[in-house]
PDB file of N, CA and C in Angstrom:
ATOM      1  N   UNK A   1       1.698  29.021  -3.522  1.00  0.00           N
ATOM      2  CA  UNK A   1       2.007  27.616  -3.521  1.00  0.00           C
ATOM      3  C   UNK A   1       3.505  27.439  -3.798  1.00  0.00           C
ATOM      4  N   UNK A   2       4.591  26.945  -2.904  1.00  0.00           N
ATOM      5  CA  UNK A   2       5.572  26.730  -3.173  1.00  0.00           C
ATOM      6  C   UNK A   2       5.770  25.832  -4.372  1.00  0.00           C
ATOM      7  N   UNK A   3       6.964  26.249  -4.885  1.00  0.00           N
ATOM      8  CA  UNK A   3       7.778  24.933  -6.004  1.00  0.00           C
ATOM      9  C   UNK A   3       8.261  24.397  -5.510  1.00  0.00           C
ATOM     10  N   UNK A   4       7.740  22.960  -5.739  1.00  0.00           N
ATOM     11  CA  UNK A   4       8.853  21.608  -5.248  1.00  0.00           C
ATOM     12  C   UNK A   4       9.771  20.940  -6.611  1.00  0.00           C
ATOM     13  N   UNK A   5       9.927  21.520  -7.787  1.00  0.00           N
ATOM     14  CA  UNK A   5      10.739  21.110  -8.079  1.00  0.00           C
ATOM     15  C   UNK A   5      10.455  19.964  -9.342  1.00  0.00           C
ATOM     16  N   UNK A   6       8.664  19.439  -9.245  1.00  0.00           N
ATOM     17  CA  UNK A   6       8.199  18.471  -9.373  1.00  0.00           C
ATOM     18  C   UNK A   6       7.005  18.954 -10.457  1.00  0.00           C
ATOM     19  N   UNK A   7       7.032  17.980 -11.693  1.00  0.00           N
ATOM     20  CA  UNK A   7       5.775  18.465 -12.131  1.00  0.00           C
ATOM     21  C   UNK A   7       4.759  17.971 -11.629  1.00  0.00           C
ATOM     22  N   UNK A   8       3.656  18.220 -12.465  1.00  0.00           N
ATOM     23  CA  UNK A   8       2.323  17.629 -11.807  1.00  0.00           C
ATOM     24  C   UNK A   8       2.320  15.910 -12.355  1.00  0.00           C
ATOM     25  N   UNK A   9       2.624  16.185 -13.678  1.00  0.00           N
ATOM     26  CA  UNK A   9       2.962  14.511 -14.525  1.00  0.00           C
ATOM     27  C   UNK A   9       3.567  14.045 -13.225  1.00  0.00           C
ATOM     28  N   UNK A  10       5.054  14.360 -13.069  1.00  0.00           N
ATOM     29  CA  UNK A  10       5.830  13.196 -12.600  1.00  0.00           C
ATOM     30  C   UNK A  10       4.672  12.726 -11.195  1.00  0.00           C
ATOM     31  N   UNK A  11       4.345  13.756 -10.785  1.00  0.00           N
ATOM     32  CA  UNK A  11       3.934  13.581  -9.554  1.00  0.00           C
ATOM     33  C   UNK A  11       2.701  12.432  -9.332  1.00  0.00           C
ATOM     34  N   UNK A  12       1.852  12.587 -10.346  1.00  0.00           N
ATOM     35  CA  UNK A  12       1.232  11.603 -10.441  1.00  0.00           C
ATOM     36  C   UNK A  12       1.930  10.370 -10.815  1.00  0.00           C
ATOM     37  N   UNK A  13       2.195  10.377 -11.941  1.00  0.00           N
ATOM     38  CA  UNK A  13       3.226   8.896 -12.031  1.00  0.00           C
ATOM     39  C   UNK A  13       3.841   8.059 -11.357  1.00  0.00           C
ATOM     40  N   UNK A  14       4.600   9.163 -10.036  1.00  0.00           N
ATOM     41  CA  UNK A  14       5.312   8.384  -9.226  1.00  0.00           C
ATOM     42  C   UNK A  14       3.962   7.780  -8.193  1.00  0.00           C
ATOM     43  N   UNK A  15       3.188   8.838  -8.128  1.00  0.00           N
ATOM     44  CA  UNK A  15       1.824   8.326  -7.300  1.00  0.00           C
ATOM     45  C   UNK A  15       1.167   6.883  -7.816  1.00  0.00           C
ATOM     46  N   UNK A  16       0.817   7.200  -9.307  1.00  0.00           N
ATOM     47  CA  UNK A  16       0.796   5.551  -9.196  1.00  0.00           C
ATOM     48  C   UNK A  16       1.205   4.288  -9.918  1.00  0.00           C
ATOM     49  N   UNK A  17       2.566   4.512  -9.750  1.00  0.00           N
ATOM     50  CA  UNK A  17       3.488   3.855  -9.494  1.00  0.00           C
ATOM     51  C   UNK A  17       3.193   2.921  -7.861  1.00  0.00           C
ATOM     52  N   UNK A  18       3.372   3.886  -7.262  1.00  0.00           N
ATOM     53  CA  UNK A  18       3.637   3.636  -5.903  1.00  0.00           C
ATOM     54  C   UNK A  18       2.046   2.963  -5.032  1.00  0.00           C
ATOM     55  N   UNK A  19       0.899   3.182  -5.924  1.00  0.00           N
ATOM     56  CA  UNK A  19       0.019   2.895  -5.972  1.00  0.00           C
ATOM     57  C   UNK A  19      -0.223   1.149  -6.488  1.00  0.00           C
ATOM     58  N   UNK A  20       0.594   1.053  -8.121  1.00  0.00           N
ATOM     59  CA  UNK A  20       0.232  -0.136  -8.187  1.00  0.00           C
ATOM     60  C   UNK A  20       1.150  -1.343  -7.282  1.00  0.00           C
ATOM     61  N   UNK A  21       2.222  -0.693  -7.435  1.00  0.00           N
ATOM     62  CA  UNK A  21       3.437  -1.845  -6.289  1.00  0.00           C
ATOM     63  C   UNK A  21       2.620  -1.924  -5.135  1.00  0.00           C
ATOM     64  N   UNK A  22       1.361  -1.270  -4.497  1.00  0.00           N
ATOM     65  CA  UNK A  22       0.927  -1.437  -3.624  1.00  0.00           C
ATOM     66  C   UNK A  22       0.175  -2.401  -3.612  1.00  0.00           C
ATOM     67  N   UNK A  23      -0.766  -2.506  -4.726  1.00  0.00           N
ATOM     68  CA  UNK A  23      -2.005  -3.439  -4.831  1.00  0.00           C
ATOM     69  C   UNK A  23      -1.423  -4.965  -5.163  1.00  0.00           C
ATOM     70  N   UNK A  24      -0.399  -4.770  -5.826  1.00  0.00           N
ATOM     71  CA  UNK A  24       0.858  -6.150  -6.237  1.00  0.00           C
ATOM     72  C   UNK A  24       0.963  -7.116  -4.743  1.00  0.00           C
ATOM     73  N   UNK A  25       1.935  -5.821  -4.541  1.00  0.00           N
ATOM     74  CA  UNK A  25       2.357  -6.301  -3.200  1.00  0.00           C
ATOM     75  C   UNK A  25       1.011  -7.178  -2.079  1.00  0.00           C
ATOM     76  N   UNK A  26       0.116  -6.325  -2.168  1.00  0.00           N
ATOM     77  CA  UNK A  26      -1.008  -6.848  -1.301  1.00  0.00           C
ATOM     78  C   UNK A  26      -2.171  -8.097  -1.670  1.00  0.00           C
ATOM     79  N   UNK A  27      -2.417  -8.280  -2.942  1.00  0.00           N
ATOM     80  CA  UNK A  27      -2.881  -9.348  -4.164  1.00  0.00           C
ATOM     81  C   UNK A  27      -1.515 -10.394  -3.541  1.00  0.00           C
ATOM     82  N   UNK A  28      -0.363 -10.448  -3.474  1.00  0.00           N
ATOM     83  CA  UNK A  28       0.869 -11.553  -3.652  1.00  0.00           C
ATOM     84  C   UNK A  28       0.725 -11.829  -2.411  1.00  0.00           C
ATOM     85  N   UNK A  29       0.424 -11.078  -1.218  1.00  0.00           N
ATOM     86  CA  UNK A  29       0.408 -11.190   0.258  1.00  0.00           C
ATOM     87  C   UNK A  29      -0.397 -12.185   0.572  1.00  0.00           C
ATOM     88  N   UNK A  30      -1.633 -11.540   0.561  1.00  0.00           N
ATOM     89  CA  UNK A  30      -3.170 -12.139   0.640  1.00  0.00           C
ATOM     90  C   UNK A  30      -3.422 -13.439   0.030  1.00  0.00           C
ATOM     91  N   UNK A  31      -2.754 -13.892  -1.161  1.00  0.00           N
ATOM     92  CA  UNK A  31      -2.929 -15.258  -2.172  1.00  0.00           C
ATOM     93  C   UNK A  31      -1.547 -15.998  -1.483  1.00  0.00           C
ATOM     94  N   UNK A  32      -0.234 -15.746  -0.896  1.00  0.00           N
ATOM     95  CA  UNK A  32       0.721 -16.374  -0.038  1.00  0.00           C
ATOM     96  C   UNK A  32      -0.179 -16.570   1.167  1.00  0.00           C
ATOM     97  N   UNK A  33      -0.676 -16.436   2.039  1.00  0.00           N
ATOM     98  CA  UNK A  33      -1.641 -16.424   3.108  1.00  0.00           C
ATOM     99  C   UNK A  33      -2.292 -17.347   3.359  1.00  0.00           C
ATOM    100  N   UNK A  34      -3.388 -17.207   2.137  1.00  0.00           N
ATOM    101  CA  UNK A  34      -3.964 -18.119   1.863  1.00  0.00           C
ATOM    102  C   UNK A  34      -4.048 -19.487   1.492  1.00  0.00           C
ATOM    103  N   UNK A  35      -3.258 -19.765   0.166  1.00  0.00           N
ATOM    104  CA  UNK A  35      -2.016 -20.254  -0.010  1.00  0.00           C
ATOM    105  C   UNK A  35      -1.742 -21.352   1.212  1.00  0.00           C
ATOM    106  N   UNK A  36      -0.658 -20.523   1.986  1.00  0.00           N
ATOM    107  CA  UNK A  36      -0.343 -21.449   3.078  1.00  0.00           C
ATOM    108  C   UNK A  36      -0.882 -22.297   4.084  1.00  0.00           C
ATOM    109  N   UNK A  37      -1.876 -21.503   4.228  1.00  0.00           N
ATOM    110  CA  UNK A  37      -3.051 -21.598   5.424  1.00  0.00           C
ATOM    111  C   UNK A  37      -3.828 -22.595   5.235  1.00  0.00           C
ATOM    112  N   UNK A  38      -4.353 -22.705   3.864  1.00  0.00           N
ATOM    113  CA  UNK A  38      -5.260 -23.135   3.048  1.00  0.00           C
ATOM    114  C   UNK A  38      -6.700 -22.575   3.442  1.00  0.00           C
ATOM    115  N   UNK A  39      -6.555 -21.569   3.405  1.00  0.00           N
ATOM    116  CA  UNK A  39      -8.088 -21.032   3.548  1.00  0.00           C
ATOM    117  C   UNK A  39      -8.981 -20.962   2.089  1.00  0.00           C
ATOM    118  N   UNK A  40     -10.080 -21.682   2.507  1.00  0.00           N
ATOM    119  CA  UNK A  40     -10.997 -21.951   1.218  1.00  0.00           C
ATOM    120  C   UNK A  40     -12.180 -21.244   1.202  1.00  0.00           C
ATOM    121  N   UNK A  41     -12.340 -20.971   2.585  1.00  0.00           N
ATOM    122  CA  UNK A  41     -13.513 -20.003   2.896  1.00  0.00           C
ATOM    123  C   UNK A  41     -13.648 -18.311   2.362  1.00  0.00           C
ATOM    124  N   UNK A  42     -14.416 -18.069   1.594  1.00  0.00           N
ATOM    125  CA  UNK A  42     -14.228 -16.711   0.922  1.00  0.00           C
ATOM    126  C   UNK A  42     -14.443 -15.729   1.649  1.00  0.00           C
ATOM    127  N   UNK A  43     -14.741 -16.053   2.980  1.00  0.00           N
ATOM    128  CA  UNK A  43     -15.040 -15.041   4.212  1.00  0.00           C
ATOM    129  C   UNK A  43     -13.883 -14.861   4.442  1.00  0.00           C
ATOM    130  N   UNK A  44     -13.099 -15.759   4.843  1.00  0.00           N
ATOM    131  CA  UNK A  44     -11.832 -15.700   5.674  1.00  0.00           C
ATOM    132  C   UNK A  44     -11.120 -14.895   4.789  1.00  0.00           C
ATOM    133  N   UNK A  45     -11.083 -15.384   3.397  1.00  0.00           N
ATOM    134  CA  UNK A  45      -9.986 -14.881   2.502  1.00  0.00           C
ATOM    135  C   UNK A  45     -10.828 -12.983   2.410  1.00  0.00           C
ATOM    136  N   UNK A  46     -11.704 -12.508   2.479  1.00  0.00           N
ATOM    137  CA  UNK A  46     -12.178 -11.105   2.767  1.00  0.00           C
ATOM    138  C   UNK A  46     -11.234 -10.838   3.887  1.00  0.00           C
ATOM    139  N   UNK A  47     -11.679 -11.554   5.003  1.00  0.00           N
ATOM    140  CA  UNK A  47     -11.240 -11.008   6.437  1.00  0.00           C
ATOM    141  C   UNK A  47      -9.698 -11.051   6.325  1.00  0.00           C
ATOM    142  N   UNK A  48      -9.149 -12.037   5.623  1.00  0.00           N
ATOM    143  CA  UNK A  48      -7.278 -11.375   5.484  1.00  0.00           C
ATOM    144  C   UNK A  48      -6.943 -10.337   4.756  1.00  0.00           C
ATOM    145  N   UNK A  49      -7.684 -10.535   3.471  1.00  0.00           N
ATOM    146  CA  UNK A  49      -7.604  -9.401   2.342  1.00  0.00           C
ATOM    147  C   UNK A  49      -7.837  -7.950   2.797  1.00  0.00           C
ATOM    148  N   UNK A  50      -8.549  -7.575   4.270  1.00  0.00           N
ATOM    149  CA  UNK A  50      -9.272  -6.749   4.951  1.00  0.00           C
ATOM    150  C   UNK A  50      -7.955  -6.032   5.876  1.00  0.00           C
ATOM    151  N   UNK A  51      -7.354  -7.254   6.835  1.00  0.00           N
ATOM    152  CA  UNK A  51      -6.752  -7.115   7.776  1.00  0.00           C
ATOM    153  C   UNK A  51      -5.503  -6.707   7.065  1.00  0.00           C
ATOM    154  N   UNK A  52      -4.964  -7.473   5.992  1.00  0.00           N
ATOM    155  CA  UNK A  52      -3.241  -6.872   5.218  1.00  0.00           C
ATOM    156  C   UNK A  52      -3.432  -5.493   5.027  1.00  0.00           C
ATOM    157  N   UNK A  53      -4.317  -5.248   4.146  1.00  0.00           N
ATOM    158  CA  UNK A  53      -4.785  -4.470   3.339  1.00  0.00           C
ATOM    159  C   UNK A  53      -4.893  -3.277   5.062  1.00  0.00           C
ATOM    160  N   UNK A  54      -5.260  -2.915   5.949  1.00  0.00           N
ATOM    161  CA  UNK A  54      -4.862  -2.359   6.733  1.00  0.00           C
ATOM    162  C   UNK A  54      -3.587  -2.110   7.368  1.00  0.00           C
ATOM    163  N   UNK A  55      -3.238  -3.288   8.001  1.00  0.00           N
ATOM    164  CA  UNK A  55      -2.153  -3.043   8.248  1.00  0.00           C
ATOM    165  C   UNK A  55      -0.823  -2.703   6.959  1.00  0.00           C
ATOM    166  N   UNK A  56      -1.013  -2.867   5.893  1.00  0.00           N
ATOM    167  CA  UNK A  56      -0.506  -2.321   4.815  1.00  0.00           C
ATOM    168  C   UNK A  56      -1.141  -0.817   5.187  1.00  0.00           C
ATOM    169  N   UNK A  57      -1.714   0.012   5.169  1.00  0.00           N
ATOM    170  CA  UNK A  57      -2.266   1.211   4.660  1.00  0.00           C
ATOM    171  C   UNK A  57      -1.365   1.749   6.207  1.00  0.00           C
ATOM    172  N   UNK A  58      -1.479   1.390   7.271  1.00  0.00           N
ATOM    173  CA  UNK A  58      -1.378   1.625   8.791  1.00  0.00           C
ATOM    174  C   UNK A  58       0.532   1.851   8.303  1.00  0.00           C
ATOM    175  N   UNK A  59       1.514   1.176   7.191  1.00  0.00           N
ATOM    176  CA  UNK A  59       2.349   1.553   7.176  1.00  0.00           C
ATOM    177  C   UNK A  59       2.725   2.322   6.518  1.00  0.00           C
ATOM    178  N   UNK A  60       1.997   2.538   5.779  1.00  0.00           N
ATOM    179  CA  UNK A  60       2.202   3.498   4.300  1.00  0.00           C
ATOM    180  C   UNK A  60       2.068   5.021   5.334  1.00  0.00           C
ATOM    181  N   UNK A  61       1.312   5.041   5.936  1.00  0.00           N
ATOM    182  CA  UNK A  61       1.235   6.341   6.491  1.00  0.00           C
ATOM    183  C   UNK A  61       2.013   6.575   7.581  1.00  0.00           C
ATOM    184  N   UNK A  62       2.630   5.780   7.958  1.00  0.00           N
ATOM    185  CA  UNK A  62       3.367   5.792   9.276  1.00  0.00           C
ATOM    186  C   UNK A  62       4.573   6.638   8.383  1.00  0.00           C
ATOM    187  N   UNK A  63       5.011   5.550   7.399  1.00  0.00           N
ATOM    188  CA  UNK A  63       6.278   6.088   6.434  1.00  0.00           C
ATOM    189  C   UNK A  63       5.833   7.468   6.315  1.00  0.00           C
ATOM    190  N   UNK A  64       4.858   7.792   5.323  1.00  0.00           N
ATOM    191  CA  UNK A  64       4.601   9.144   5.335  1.00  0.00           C
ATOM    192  C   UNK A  64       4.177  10.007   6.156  1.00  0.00           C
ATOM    193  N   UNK A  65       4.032   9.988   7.234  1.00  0.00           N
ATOM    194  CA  UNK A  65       4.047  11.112   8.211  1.00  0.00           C
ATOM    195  C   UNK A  65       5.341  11.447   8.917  1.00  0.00           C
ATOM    196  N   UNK A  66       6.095  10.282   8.839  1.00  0.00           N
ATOM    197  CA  UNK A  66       7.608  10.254   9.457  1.00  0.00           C
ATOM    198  C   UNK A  66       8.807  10.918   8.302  1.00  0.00           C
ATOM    199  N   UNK A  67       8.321  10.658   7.016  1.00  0.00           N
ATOM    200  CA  UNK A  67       9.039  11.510   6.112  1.00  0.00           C
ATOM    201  C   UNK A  67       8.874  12.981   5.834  1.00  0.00           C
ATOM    202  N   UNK A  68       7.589  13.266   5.974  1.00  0.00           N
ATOM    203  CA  UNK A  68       6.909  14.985   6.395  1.00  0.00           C
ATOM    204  C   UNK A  68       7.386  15.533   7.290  1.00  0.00           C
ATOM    205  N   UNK A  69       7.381  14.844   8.130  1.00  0.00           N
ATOM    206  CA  UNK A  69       8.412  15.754   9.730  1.00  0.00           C
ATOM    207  C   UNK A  69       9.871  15.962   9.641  1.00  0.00           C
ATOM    208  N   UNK A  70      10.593  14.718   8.640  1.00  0.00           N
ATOM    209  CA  UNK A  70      12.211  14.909   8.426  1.00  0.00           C
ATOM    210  C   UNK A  70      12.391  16.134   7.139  1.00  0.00           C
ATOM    211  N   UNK A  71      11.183  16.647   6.340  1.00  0.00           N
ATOM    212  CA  UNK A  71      11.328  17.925   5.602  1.00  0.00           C
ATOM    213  C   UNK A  71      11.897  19.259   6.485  1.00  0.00           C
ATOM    214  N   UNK A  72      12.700  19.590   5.953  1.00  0.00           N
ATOM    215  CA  UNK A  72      12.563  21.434   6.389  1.00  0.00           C
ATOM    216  C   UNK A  72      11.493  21.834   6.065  1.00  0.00           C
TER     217      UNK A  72
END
């Protein structure tokens, strides 16, 4: 197993770290949305909470597969 340099602590930490700015970010999204829209329907507010919450995940991995390939 190579050394990256990294403990296992930090590694988690920064994991969720990067984890909770996620759920922030997506909770602040989803309630702006709504919010605006005025959606009152608890379906609808699933079906956005559903759809961010993807297309959120759809970038997270884009980033990270595009940062894996710029490694040596």
């Amino acid at each position: 197993m190579p050394k990256t340099g990294q403990s296992l602590e930090l590694k988690f930490a920064l994991y969720t770290l990067a984890a909770t700015a996620t759920v922030v970010a997506w909770a602040f999204i989803c309630k702006f949305i709504n919010t605006t829209f005025s959606i009152s329907n608890p379906v609808g507010q699933v079906i956005i909470a559903i759809a961010v919450g993807f297309v959120a995940f759809k970038i997270i991995m884009a980033v990270r597969t595009k940062t894996r390939k710029e490694k040596p």
